[in-house]
N, C-alpha and C. Protein backbone atom coordinates (compact mmCIF):
# COMPACT_ATOMS: atom_id res chain seq x y z
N UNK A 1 -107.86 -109.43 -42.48
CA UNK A 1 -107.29 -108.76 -41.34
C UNK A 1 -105.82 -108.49 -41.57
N UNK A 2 -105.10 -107.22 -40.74
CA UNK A 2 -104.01 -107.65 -41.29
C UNK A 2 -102.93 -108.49 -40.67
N UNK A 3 -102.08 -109.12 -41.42
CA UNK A 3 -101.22 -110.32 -40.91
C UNK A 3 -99.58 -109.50 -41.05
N UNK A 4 -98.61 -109.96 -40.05
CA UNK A 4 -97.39 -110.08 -40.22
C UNK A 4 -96.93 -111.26 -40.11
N UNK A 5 -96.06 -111.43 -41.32
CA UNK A 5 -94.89 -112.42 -41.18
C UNK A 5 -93.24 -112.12 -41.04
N UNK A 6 -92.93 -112.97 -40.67
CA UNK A 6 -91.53 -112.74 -39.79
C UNK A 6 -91.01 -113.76 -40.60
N UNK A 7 -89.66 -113.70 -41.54
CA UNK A 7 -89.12 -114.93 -42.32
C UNK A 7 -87.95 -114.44 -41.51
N UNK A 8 -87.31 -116.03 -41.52
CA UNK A 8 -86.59 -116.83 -40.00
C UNK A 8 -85.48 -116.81 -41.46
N UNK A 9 -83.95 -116.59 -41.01
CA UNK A 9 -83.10 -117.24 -41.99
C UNK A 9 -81.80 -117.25 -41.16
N UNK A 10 -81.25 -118.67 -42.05
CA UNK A 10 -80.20 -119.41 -40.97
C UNK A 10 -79.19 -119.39 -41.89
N UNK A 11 -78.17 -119.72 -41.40
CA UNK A 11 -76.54 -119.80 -42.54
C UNK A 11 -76.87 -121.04 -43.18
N UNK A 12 -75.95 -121.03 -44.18
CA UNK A 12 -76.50 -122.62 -44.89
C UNK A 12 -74.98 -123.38 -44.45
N UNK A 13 -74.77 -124.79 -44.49
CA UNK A 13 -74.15 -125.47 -44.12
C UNK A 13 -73.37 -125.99 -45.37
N UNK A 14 -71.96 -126.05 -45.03
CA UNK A 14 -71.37 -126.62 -46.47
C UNK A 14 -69.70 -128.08 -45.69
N UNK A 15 -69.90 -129.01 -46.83
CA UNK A 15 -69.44 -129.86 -46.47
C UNK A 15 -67.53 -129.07 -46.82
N UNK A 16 -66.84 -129.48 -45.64
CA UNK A 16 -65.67 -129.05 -46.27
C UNK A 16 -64.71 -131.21 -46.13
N UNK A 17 -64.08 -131.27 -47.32
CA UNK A 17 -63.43 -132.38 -46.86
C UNK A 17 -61.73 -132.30 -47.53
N UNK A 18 -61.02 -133.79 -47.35
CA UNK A 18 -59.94 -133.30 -47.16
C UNK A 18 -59.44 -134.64 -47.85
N UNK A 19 -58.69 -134.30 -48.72
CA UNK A 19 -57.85 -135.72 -49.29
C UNK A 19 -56.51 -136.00 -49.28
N UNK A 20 -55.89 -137.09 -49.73
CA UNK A 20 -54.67 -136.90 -49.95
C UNK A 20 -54.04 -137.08 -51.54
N UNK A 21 -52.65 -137.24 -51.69
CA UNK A 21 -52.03 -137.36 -53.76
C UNK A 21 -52.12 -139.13 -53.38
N UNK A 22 -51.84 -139.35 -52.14
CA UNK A 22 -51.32 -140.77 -52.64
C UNK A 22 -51.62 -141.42 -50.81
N UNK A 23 -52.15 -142.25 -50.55
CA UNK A 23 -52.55 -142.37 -49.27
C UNK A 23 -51.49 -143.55 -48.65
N UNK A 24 -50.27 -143.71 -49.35
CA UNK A 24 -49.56 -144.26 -48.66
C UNK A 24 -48.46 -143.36 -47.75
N UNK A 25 -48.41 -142.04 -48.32
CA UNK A 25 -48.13 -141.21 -47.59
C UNK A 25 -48.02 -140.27 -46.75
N UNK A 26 -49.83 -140.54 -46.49
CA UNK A 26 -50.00 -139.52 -45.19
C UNK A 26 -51.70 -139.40 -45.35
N UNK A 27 -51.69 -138.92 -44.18
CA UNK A 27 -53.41 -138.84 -43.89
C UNK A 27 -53.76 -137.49 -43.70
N UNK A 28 -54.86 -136.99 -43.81
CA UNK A 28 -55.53 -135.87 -43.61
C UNK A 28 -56.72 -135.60 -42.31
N UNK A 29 -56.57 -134.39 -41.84
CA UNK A 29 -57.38 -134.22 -40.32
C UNK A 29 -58.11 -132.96 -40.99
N UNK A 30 -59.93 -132.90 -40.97
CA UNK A 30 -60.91 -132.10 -40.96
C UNK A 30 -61.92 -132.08 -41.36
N UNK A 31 -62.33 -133.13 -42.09
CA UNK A 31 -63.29 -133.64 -42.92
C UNK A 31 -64.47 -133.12 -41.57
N UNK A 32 -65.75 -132.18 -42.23
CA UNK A 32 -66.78 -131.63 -41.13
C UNK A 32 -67.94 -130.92 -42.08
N UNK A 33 -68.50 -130.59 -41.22
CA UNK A 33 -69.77 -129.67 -42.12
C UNK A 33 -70.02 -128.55 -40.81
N UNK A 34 -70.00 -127.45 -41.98
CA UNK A 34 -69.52 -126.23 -40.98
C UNK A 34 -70.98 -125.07 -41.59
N UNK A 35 -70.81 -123.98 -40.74
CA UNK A 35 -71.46 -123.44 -41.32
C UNK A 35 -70.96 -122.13 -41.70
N UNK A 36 -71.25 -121.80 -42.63
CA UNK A 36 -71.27 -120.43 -43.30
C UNK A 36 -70.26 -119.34 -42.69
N UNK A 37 -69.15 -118.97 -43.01
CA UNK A 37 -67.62 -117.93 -42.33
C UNK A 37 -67.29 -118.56 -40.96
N UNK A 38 -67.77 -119.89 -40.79
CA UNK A 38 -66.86 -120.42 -40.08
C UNK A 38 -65.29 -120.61 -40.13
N UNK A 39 -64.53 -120.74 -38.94
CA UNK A 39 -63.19 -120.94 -39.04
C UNK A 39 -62.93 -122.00 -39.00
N UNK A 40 -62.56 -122.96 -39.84
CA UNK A 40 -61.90 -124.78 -39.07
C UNK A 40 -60.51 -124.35 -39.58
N UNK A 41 -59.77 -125.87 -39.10
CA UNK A 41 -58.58 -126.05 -39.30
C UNK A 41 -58.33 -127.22 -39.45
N UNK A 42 -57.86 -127.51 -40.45
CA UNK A 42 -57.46 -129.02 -41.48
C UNK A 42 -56.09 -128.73 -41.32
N UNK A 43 -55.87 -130.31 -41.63
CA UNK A 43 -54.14 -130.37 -41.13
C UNK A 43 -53.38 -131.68 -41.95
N UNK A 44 -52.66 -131.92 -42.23
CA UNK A 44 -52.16 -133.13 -43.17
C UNK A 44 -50.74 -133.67 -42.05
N UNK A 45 -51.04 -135.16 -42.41
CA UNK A 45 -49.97 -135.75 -41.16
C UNK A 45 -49.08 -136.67 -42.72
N UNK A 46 -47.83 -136.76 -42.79
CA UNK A 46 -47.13 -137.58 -43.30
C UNK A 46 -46.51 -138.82 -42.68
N UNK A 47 -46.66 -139.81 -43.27
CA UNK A 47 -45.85 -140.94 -42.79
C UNK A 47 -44.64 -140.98 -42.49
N UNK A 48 -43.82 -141.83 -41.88
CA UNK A 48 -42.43 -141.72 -41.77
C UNK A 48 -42.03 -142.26 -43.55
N UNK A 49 -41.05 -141.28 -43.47
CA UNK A 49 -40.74 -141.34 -45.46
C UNK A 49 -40.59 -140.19 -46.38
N UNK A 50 -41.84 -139.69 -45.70
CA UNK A 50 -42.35 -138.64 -46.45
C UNK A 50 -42.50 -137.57 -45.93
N UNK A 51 -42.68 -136.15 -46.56
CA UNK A 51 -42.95 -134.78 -46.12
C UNK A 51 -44.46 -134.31 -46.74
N UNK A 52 -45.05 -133.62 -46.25
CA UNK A 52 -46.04 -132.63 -46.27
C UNK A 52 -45.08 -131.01 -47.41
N UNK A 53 -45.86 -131.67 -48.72
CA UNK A 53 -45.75 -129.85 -49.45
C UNK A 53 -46.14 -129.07 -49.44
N UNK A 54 -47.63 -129.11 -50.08
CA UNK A 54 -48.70 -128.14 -50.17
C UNK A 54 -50.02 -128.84 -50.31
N UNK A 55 -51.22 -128.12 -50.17
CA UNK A 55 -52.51 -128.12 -50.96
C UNK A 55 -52.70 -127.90 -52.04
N UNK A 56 -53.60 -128.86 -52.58
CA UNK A 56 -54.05 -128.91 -54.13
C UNK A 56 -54.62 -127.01 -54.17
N UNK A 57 -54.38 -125.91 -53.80
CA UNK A 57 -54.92 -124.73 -53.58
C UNK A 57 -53.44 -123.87 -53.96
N UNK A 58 -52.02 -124.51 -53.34
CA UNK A 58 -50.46 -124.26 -53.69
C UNK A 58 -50.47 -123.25 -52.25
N UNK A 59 -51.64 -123.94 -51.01
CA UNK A 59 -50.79 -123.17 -49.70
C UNK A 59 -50.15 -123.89 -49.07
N UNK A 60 -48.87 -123.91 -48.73
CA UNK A 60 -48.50 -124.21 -47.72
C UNK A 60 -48.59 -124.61 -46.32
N UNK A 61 -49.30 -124.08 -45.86
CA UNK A 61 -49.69 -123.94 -43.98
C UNK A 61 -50.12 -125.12 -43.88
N UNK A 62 -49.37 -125.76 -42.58
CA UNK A 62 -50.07 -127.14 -42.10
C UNK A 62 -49.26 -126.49 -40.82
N UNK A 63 -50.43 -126.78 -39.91
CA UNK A 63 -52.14 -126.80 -40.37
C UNK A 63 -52.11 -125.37 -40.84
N UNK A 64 -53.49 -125.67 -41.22
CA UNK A 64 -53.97 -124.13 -41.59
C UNK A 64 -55.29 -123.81 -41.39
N UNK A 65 -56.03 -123.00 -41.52
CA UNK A 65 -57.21 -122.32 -40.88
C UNK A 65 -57.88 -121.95 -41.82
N UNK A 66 -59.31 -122.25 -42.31
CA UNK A 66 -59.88 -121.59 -43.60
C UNK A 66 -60.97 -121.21 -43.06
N UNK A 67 -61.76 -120.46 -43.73
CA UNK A 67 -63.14 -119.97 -43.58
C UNK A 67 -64.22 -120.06 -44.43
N UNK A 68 -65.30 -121.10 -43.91
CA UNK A 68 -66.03 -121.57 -44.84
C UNK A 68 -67.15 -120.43 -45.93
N UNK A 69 -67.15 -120.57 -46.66
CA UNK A 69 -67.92 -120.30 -47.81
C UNK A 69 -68.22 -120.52 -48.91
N UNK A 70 -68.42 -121.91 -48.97
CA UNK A 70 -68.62 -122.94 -49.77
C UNK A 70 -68.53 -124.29 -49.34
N UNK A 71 -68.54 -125.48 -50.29
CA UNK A 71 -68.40 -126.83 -50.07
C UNK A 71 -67.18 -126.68 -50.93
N UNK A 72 -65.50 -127.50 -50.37
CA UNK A 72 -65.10 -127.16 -50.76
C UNK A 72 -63.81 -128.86 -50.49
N UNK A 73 -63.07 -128.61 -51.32
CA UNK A 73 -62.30 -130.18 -51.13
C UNK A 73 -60.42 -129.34 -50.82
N UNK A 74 -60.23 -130.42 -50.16
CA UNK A 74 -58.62 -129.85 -49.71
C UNK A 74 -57.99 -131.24 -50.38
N UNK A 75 -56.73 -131.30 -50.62
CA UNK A 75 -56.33 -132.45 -51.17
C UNK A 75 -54.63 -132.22 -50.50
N UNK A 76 -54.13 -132.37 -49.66
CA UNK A 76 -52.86 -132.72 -49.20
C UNK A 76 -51.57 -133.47 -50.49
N UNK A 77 -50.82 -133.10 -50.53
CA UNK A 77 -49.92 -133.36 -51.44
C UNK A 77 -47.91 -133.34 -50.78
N UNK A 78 -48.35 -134.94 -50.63
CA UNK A 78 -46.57 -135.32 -50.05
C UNK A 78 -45.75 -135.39 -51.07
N UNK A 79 -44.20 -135.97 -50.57
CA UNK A 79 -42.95 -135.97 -51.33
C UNK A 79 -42.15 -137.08 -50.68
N UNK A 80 -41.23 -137.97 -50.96
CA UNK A 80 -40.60 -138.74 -50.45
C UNK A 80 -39.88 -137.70 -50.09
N UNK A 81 -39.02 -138.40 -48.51
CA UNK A 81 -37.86 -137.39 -48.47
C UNK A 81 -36.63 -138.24 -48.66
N UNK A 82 -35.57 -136.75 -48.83
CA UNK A 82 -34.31 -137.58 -49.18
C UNK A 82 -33.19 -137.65 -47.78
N UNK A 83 -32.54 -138.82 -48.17
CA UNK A 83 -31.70 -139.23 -47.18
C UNK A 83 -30.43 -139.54 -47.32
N UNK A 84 -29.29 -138.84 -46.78
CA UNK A 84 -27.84 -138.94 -46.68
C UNK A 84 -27.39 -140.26 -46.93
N UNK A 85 -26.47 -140.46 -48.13
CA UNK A 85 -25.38 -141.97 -47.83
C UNK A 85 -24.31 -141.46 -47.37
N UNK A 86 -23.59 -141.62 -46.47
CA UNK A 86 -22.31 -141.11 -45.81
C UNK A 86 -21.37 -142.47 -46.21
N UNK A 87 -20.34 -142.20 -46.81
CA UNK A 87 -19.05 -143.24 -46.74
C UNK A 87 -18.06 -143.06 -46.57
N UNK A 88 -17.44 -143.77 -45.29
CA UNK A 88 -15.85 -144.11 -44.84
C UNK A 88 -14.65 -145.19 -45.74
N UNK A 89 -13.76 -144.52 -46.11
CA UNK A 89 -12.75 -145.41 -46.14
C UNK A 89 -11.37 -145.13 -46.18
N UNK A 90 -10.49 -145.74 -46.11
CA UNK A 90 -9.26 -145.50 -46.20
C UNK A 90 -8.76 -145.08 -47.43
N UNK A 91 -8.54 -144.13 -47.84
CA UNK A 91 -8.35 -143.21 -49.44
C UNK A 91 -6.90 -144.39 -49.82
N UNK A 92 -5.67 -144.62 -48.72
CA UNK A 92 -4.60 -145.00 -49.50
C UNK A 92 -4.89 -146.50 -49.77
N UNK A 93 -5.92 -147.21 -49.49
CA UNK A 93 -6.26 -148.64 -49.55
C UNK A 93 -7.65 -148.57 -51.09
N UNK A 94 -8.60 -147.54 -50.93
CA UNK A 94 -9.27 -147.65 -51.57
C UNK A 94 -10.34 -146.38 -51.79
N UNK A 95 -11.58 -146.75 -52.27
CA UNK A 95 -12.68 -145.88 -52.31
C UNK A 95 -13.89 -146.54 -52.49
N UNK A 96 -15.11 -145.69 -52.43
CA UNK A 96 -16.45 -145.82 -52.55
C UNK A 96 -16.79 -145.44 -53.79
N UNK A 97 -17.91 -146.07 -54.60
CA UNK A 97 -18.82 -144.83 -55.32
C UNK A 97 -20.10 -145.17 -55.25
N UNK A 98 -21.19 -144.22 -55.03
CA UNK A 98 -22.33 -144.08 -54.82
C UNK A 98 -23.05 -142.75 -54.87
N UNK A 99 -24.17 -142.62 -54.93
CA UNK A 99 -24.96 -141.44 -54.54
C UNK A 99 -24.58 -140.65 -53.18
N UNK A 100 -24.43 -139.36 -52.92
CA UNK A 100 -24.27 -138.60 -51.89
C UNK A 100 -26.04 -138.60 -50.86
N UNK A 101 -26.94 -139.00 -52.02
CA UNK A 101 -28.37 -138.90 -51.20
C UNK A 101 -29.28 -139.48 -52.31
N UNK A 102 -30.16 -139.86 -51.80
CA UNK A 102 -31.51 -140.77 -52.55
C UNK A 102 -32.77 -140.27 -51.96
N UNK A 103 -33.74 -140.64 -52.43
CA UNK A 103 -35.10 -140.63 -51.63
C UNK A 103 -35.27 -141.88 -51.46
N UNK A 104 -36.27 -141.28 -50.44
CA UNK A 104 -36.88 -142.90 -49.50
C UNK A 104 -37.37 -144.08 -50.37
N UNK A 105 -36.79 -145.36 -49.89
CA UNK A 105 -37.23 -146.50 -50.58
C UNK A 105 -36.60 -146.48 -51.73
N UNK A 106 -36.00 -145.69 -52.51
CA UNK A 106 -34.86 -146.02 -53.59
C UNK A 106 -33.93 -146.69 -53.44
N UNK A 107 -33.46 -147.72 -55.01
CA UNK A 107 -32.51 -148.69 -54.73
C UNK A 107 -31.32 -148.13 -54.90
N UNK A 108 -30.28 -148.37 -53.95
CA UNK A 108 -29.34 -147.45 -53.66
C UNK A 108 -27.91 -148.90 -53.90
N UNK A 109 -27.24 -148.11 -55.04
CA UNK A 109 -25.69 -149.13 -55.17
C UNK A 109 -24.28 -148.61 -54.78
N UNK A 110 -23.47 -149.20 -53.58
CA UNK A 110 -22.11 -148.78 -53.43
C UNK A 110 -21.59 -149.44 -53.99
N UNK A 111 -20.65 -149.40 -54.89
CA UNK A 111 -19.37 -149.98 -55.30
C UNK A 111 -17.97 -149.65 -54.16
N UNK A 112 -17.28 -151.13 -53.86
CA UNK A 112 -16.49 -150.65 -53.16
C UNK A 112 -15.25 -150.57 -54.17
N UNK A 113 -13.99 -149.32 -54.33
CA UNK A 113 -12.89 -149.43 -55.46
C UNK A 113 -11.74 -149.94 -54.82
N UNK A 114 -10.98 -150.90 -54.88
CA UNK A 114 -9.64 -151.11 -54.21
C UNK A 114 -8.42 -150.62 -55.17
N UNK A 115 -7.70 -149.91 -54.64
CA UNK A 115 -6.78 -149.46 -54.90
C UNK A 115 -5.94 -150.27 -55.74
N UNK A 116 -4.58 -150.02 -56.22
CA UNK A 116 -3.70 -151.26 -56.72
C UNK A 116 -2.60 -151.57 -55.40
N UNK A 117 -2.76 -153.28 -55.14
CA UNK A 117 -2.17 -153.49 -54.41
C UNK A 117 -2.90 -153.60 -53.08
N UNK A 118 -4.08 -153.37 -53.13
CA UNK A 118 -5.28 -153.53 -51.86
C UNK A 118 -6.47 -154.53 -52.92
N UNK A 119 -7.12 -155.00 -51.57
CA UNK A 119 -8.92 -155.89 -52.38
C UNK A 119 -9.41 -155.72 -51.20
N UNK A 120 -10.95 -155.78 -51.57
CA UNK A 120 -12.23 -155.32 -50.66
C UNK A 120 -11.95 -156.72 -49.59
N UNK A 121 -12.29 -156.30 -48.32
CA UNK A 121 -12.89 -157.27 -47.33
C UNK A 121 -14.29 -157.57 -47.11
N UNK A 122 -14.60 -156.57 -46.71
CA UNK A 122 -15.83 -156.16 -45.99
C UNK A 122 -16.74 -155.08 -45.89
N UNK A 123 -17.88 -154.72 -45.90
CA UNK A 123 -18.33 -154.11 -45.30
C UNK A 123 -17.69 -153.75 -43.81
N UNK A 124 -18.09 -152.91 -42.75
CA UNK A 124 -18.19 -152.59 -41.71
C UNK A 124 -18.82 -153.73 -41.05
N UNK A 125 -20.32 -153.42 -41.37
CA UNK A 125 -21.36 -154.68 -40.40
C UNK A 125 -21.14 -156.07 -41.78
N UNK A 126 -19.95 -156.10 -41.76
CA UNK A 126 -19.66 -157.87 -41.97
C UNK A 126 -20.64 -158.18 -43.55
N UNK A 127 -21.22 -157.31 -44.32
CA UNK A 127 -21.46 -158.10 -45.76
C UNK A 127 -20.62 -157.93 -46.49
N UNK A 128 -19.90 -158.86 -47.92
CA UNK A 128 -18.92 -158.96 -48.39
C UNK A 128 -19.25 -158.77 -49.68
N UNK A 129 -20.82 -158.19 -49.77
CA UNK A 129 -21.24 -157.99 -51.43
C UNK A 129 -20.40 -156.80 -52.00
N UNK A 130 -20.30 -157.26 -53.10
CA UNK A 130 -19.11 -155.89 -53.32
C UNK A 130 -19.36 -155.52 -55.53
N UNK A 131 -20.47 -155.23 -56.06
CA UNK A 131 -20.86 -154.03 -55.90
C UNK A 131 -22.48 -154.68 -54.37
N UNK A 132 -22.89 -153.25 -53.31
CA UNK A 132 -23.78 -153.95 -52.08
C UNK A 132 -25.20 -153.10 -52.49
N UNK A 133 -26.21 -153.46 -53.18
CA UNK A 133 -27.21 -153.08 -52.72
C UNK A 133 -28.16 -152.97 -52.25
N UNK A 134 -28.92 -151.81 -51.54
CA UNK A 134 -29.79 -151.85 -50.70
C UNK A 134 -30.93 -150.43 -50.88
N UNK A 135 -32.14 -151.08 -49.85
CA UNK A 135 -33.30 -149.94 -49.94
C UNK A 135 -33.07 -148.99 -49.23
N UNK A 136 -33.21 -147.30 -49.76
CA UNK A 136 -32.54 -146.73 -48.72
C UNK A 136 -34.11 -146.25 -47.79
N UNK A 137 -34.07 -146.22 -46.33
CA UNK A 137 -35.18 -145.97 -45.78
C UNK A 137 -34.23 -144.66 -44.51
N UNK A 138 -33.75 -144.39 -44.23
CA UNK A 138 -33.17 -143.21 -43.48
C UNK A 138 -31.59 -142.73 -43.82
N UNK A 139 -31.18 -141.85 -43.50
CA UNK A 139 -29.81 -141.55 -43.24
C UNK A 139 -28.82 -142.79 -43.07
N UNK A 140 -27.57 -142.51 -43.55
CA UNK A 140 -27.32 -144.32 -44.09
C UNK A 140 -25.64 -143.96 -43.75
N UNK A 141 -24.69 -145.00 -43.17
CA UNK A 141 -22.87 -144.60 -43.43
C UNK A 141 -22.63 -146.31 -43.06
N UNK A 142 -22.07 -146.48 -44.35
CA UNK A 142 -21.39 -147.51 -44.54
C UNK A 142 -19.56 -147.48 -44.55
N UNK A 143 -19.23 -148.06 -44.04
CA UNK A 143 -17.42 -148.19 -43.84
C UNK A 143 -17.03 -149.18 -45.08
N UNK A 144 -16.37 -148.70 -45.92
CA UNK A 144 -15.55 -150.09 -46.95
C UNK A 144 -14.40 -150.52 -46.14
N UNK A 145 -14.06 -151.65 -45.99
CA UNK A 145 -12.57 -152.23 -45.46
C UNK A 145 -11.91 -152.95 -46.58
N UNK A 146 -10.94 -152.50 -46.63
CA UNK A 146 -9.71 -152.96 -47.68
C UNK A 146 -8.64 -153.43 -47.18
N UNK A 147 -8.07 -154.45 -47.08
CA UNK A 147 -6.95 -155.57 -47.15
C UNK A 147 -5.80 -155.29 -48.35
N UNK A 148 -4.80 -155.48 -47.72
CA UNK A 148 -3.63 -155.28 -48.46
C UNK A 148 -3.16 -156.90 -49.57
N UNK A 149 -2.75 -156.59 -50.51
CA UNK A 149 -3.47 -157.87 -51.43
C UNK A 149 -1.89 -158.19 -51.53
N UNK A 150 -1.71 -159.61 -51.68
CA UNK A 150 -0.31 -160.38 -52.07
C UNK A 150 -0.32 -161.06 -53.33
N UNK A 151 -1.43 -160.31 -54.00
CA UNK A 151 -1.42 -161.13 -55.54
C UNK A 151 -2.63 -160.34 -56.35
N UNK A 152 -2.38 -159.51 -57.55
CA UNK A 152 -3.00 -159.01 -57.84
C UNK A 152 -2.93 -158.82 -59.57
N UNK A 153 -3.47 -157.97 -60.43
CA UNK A 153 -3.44 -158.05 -61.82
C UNK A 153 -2.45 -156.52 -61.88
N UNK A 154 -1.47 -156.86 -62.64
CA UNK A 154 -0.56 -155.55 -62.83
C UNK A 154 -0.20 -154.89 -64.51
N UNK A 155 -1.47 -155.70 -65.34
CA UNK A 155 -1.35 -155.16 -66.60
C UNK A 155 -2.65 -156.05 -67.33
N UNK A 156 -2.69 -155.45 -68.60
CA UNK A 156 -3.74 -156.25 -68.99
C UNK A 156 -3.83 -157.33 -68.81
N UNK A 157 -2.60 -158.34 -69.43
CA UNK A 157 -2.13 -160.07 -69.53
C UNK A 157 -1.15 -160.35 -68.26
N UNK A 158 -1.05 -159.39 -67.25
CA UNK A 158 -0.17 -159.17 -66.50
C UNK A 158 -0.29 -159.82 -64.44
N UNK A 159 0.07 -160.66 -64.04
CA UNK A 159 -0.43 -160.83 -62.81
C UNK A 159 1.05 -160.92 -61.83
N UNK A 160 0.83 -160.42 -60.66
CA UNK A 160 1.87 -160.76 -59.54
C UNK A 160 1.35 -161.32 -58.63
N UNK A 161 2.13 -161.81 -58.03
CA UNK A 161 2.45 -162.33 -56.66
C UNK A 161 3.35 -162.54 -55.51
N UNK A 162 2.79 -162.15 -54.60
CA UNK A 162 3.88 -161.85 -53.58
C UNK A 162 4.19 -162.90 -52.53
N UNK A 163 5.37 -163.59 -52.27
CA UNK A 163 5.39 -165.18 -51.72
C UNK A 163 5.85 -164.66 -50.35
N UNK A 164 4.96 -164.88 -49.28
CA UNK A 164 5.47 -164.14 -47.93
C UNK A 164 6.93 -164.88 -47.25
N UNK A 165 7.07 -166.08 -47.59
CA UNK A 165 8.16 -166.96 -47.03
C UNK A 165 9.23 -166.35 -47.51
N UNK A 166 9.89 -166.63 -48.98
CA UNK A 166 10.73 -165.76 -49.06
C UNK A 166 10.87 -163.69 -49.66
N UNK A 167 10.17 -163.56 -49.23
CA UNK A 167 9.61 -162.01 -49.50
C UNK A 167 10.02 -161.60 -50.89
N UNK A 168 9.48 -162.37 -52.02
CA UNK A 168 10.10 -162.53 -53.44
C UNK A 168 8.10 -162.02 -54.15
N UNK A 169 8.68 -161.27 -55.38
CA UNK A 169 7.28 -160.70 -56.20
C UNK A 169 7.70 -161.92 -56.98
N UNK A 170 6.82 -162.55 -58.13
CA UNK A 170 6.70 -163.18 -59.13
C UNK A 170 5.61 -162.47 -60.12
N UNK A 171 6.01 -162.34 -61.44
CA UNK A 171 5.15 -161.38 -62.26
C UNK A 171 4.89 -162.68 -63.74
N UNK A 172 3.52 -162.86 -63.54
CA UNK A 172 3.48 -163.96 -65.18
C UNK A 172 2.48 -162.89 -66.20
N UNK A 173 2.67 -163.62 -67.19
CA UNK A 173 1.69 -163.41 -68.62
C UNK A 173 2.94 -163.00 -69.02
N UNK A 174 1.86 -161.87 -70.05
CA UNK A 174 2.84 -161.13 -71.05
C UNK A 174 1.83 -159.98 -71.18
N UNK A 175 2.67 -158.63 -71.75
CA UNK A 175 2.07 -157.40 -72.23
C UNK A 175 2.51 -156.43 -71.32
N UNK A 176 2.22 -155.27 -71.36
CA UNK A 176 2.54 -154.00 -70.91
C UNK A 176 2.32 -153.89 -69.03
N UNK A 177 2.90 -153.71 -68.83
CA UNK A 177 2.71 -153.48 -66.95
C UNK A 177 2.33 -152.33 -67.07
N UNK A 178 0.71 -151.95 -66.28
CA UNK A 178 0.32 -150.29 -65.67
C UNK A 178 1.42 -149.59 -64.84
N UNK A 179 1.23 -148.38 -65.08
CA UNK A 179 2.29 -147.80 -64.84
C UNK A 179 2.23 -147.24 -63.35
N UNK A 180 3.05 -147.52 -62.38
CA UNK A 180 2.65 -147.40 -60.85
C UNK A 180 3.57 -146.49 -60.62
């Protein structure tokens, strides 16, 4: 007799998922099973630390919007970010040296420099390590404090001292005095 058939056809379904470079730095949003010229939207979140670059694909967009046609893997790819050292001090007492900026969690060293005729006190917030280091985790300003010194080295073999009672220098060793 004769027969009709009717063939039924459906989109096919494809897994889309989503990774990250390094999962201490951020997580990923979209992992789904979609079907066929669907639209989703995957999205990459970074930790505090870090920034969002690109996709293992080199797009940019977060979030961003794809359209399925295939099974297909996204892979998110962070960066530490970097963070300002700001330093104060009195130029005629002394100076700093350090990095202007680091990335996150880098070990970060100030040296404080005292002038001739000045020595380090302090930090600002009261530590007296002097070269001071620390982890840098945000935007950072440290103050050097420098003290005016009454006894100091004034040549290679060379030392003074200044006697506040009778307002008299005393200079010992021997060898060449720097030239002030």
């Amino acid at each position: 007799q004769d027969t009709t058939f009717t063939a039924e056809f459906a989109p096919n379904q494809y897994n889309i998922s989503t990774s990250v470079n390094d999962c201490i730095r951020g997580v990923t949003i979209g992992d789904t099973i979609a079907t066929y010229l669907d639209y989703i939207d995957i999205s990459a979140i970074a930790y505090y630390g870090y920034h969002f670059v690109q996709w293992n694909d080199g797009n940019t967009e977060n979030p961003r919007q794809i359209q399925v046609t295939k099974d297909q893997t996204f892979t998110a790819y962070f960066a530490k970010n970097s963070y300002n050292i700001i330093t104060y001090y009195d130029g005629t007492a002394g100076s700093v040296k350090t990095a202007s900026s680091a990335l996150y969690l880098d070990e970060v060293t100030l040296t404080a420099k005292p002038n001739c005729g000045y020595h380090f006190t302090q930090w600002l917030d009261g530590v007296t390590d002097n070269p001071r280091t620390f982890i840098l985790t945000q935007d950072t300003a440290f103050t050097a404090e420098f003290a005016q010194s009454y006894s100091g080295q004034c040549g290679e073999n060379l030392y003074w001292a200044y006697n506040e009672t009778d307002h008299s220098i005393s200079i010992t060793g021997s060898g060449d005095m720097y030239d002030y």
